[in-house]
C-alpha atoms as a PDB file:
ATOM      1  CA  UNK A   1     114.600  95.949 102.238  1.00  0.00           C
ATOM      2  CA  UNK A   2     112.020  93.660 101.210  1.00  0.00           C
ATOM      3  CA  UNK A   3     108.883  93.401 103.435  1.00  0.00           C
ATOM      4  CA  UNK A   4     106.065  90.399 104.350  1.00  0.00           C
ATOM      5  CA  UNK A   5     102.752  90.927 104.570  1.00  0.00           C
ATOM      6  CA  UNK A   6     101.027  88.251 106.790  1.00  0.00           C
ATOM      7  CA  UNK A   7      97.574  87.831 106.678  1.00  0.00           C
ATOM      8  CA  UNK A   8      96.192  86.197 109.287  1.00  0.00           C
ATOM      9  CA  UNK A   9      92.665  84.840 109.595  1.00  0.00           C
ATOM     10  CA  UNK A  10      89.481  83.321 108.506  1.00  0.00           C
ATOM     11  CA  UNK A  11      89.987  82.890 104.101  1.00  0.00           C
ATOM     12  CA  UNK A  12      87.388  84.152 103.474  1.00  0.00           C
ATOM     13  CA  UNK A  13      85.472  83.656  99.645  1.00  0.00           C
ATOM     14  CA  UNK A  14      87.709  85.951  98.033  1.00  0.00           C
ATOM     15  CA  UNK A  15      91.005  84.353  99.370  1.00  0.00           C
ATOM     16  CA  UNK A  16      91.676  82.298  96.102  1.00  0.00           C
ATOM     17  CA  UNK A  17      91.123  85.990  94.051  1.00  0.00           C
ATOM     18  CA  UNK A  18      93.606  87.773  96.393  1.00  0.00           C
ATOM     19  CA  UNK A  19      95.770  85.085  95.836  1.00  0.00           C
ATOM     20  CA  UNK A  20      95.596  85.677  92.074  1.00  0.00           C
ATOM     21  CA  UNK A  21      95.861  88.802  92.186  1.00  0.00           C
ATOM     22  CA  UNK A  22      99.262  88.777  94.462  1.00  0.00           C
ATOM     23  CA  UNK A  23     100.518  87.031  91.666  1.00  0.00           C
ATOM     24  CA  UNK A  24      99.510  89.136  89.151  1.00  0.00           C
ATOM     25  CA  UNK A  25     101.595  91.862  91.023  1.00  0.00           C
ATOM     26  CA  UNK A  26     104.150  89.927  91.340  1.00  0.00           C
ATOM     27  CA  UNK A  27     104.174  89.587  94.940  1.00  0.00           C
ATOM     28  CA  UNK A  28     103.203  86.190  95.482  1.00  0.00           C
ATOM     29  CA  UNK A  29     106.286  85.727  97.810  1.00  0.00           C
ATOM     30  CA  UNK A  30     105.792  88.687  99.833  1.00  0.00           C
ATOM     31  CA  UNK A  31     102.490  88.498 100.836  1.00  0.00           C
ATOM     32  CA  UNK A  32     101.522  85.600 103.046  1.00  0.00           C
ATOM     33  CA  UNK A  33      97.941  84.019 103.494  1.00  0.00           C
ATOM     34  CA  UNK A  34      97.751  82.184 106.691  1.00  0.00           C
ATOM     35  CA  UNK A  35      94.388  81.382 107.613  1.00  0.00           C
ATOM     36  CA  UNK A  36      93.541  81.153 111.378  1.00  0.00           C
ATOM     37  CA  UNK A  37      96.454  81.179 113.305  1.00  0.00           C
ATOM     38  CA  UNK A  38      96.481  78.517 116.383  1.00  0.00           C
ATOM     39  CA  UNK A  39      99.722  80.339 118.378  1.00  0.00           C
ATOM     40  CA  UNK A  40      99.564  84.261 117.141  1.00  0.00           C
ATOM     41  CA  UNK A  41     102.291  85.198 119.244  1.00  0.00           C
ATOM     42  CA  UNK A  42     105.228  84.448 116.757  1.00  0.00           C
ATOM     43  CA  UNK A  43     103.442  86.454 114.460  1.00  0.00           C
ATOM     44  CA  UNK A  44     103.417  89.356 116.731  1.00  0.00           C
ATOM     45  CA  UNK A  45     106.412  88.911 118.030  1.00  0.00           C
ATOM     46  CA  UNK A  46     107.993  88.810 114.510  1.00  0.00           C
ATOM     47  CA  UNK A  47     106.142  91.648 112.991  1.00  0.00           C
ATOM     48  CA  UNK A  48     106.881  95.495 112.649  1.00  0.00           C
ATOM     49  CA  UNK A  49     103.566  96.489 112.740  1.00  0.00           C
ATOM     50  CA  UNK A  50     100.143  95.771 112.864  1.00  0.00           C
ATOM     51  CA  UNK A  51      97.575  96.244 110.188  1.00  0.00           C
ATOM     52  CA  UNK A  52      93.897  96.306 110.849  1.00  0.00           C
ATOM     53  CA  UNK A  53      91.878  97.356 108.135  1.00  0.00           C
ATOM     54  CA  UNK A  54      88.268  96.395 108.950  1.00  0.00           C
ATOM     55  CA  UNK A  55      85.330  99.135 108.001  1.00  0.00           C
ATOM     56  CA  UNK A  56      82.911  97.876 110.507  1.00  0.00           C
ATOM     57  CA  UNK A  57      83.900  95.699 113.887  1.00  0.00           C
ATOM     58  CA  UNK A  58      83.667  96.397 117.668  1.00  0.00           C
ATOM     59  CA  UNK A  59      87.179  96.250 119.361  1.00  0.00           C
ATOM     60  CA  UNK A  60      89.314  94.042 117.106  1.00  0.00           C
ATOM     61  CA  UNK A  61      91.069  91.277 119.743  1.00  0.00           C
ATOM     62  CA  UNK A  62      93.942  91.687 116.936  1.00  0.00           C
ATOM     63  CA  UNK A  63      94.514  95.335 117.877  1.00  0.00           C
ATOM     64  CA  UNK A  64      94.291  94.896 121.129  1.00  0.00           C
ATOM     65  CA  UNK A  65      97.021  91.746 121.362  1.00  0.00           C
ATOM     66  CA  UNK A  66      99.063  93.733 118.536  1.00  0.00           C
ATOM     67  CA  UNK A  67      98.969  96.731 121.576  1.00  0.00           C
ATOM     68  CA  UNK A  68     100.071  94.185 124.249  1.00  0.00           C
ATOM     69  CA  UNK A  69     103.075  93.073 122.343  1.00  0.00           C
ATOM     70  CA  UNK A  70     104.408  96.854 121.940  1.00  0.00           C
ATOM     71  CA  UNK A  71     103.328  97.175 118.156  1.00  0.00           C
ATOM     72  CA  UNK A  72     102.477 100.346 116.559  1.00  0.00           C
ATOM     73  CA  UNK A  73      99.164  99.729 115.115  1.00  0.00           C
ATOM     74  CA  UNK A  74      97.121 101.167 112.271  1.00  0.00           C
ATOM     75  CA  UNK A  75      94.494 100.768 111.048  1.00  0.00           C
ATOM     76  CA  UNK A  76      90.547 101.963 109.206  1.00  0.00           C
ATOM     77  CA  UNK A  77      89.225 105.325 111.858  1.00  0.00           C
ATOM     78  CA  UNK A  78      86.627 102.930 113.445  1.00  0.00           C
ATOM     79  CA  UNK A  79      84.992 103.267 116.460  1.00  0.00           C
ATOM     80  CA  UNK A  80      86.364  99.691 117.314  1.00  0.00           C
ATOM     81  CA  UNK A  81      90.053 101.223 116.863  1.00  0.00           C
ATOM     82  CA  UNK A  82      89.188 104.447 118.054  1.00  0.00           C
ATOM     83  CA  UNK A  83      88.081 102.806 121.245  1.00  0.00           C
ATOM     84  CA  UNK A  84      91.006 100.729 121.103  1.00  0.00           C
ATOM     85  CA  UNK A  85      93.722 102.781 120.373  1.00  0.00           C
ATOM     86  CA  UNK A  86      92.333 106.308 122.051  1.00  0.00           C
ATOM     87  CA  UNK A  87      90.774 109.748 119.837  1.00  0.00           C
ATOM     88  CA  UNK A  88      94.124 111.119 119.408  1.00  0.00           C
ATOM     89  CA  UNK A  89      95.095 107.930 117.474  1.00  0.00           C
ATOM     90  CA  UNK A  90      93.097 108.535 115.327  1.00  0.00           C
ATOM     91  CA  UNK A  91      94.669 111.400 113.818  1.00  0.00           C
ATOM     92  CA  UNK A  92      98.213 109.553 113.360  1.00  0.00           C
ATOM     93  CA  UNK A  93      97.066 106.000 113.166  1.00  0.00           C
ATOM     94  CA  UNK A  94      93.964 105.587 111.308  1.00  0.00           C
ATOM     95  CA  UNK A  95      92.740 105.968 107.637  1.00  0.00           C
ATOM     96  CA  UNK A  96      89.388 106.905 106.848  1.00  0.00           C
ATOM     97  CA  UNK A  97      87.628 103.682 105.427  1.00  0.00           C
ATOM     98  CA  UNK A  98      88.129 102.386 102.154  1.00  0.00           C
ATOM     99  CA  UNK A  99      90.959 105.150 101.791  1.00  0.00           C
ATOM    100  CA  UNK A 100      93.507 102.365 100.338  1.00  0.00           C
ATOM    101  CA  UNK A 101      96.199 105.476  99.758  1.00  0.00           C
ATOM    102  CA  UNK A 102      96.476 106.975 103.204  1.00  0.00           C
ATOM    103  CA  UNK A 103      96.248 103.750 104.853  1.00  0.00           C
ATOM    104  CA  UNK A 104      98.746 102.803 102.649  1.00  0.00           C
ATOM    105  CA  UNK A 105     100.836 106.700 103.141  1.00  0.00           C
ATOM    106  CA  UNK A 106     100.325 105.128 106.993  1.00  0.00           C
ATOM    107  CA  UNK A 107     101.982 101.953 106.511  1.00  0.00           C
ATOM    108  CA  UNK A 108     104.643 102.980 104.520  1.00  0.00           C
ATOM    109  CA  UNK A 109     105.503 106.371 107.412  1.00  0.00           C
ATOM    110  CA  UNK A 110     105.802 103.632 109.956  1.00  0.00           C
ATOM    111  CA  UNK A 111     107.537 101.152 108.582  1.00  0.00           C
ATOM    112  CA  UNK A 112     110.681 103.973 107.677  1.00  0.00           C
ATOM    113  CA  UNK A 113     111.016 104.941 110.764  1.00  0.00           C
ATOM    114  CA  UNK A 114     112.289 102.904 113.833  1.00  0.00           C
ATOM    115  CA  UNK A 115     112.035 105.331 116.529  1.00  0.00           C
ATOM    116  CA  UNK A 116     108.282 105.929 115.192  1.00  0.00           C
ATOM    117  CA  UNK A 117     107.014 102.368 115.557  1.00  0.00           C
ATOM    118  CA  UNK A 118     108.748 102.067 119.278  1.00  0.00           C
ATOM    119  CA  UNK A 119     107.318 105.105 120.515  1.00  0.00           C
ATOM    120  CA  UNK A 120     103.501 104.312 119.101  1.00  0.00           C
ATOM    121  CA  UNK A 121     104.556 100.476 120.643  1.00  0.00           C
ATOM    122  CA  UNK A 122     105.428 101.688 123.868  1.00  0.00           C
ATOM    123  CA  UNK A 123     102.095 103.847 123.965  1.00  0.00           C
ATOM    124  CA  UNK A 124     100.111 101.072 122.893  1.00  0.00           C
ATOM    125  CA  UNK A 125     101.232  98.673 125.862  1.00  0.00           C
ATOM    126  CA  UNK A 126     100.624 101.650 128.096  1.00  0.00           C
ATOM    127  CA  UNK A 127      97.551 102.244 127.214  1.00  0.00           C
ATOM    128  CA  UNK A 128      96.648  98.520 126.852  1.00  0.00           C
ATOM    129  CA  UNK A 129      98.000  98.175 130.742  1.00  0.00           C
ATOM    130  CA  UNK A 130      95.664 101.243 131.921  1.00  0.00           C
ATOM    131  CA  UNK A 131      92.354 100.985 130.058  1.00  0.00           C
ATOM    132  CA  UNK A 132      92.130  97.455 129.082  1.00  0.00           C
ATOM    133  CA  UNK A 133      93.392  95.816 132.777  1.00  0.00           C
ATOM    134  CA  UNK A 134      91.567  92.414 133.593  1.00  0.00           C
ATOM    135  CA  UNK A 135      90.555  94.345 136.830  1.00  0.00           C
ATOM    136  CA  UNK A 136      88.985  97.148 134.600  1.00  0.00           C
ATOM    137  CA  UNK A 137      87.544  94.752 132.224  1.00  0.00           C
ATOM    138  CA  UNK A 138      86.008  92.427 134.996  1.00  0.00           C
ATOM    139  CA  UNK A 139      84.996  95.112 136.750  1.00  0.00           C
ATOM    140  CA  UNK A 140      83.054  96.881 133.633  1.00  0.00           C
ATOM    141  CA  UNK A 141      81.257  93.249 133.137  1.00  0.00           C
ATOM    142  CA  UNK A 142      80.254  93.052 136.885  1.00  0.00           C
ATOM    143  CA  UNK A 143      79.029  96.665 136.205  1.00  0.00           C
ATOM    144  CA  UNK A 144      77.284  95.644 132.756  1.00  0.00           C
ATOM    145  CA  UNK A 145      75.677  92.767 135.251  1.00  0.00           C
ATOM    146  CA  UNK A 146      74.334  94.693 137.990  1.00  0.00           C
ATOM    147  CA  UNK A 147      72.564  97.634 135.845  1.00  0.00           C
ATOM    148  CA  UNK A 148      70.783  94.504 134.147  1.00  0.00           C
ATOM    149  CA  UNK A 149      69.712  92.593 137.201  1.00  0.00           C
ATOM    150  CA  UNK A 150      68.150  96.271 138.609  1.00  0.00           C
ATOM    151  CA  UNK A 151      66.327  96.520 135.610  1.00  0.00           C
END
């Protein structure tokens, strides 16, 4: 089996390094560097997982659209993906930060098993559908709106 690693996103000032150093691994045609991405959905839609490995952010959009198209995700234990993915998650999902291995012991768990990734998919859109509705979202900015304008 040989796997793809997409990156997708802003490249950033150490792209041309990481580039390198694929290379220097010899995995220069495994590991993709897209840049920003105009229509993500192919990428989801092609993709066995998502990987979000950020050690600071609020809740990642990428988690959250990686959730909506029945992914497993996994990710750095951030409040961002805590909040996104629910505490339990955390446990199964998440690496601490900068813990390359276990995020890495993560990735590899999911990707060898099938059943895994569909049942941690079919949570995620679940849980995307219940806590992350545009009704609940609107309705938590209204919310956000009125405790400011009785201030």
């Amino acid at each position: 089996i040989t796997y793809h690693l997409a990156l997708a996103g802003r490249l950033g000032k150490t792209a041309a390094r990481q580039k390198v150093h694929a290379f220097h691994l010899g995995l220069a045609g495994s590991v993709h560097f897209l840049g920003a991405v105009a229509d993500i959905d192919p990428l989801y839609c092609s993709s066995d997982i998502v990987i979000h490995s950020s050690i600071l952010e609020g809740c990642p959009n990428a988690v959250l659209e990686g959730m909506a198209h029945r992914k497993c995700v996994i990710g750095t234990d951030i409040s961002g993906l805590r909040q996104a993915l629910g505490d339990d998650a955390s446990k199964t999902f998440l690496a601490p930060p900068k813990d390359v291995d276990y995020l890495a012991q993560l990735i590899a768990k999911y990707l060898d098993s099938d059943s895994a990734r569909r049942e941690a998919g079919s949570v995620n859109r679940h849980r995307i559908e219940r806590e992350f509705s545009p009704e609940k979202m609107l309705n938590a900015v209204l919310q956000g709106i009125s405790v400011r304008q009785q201030k």
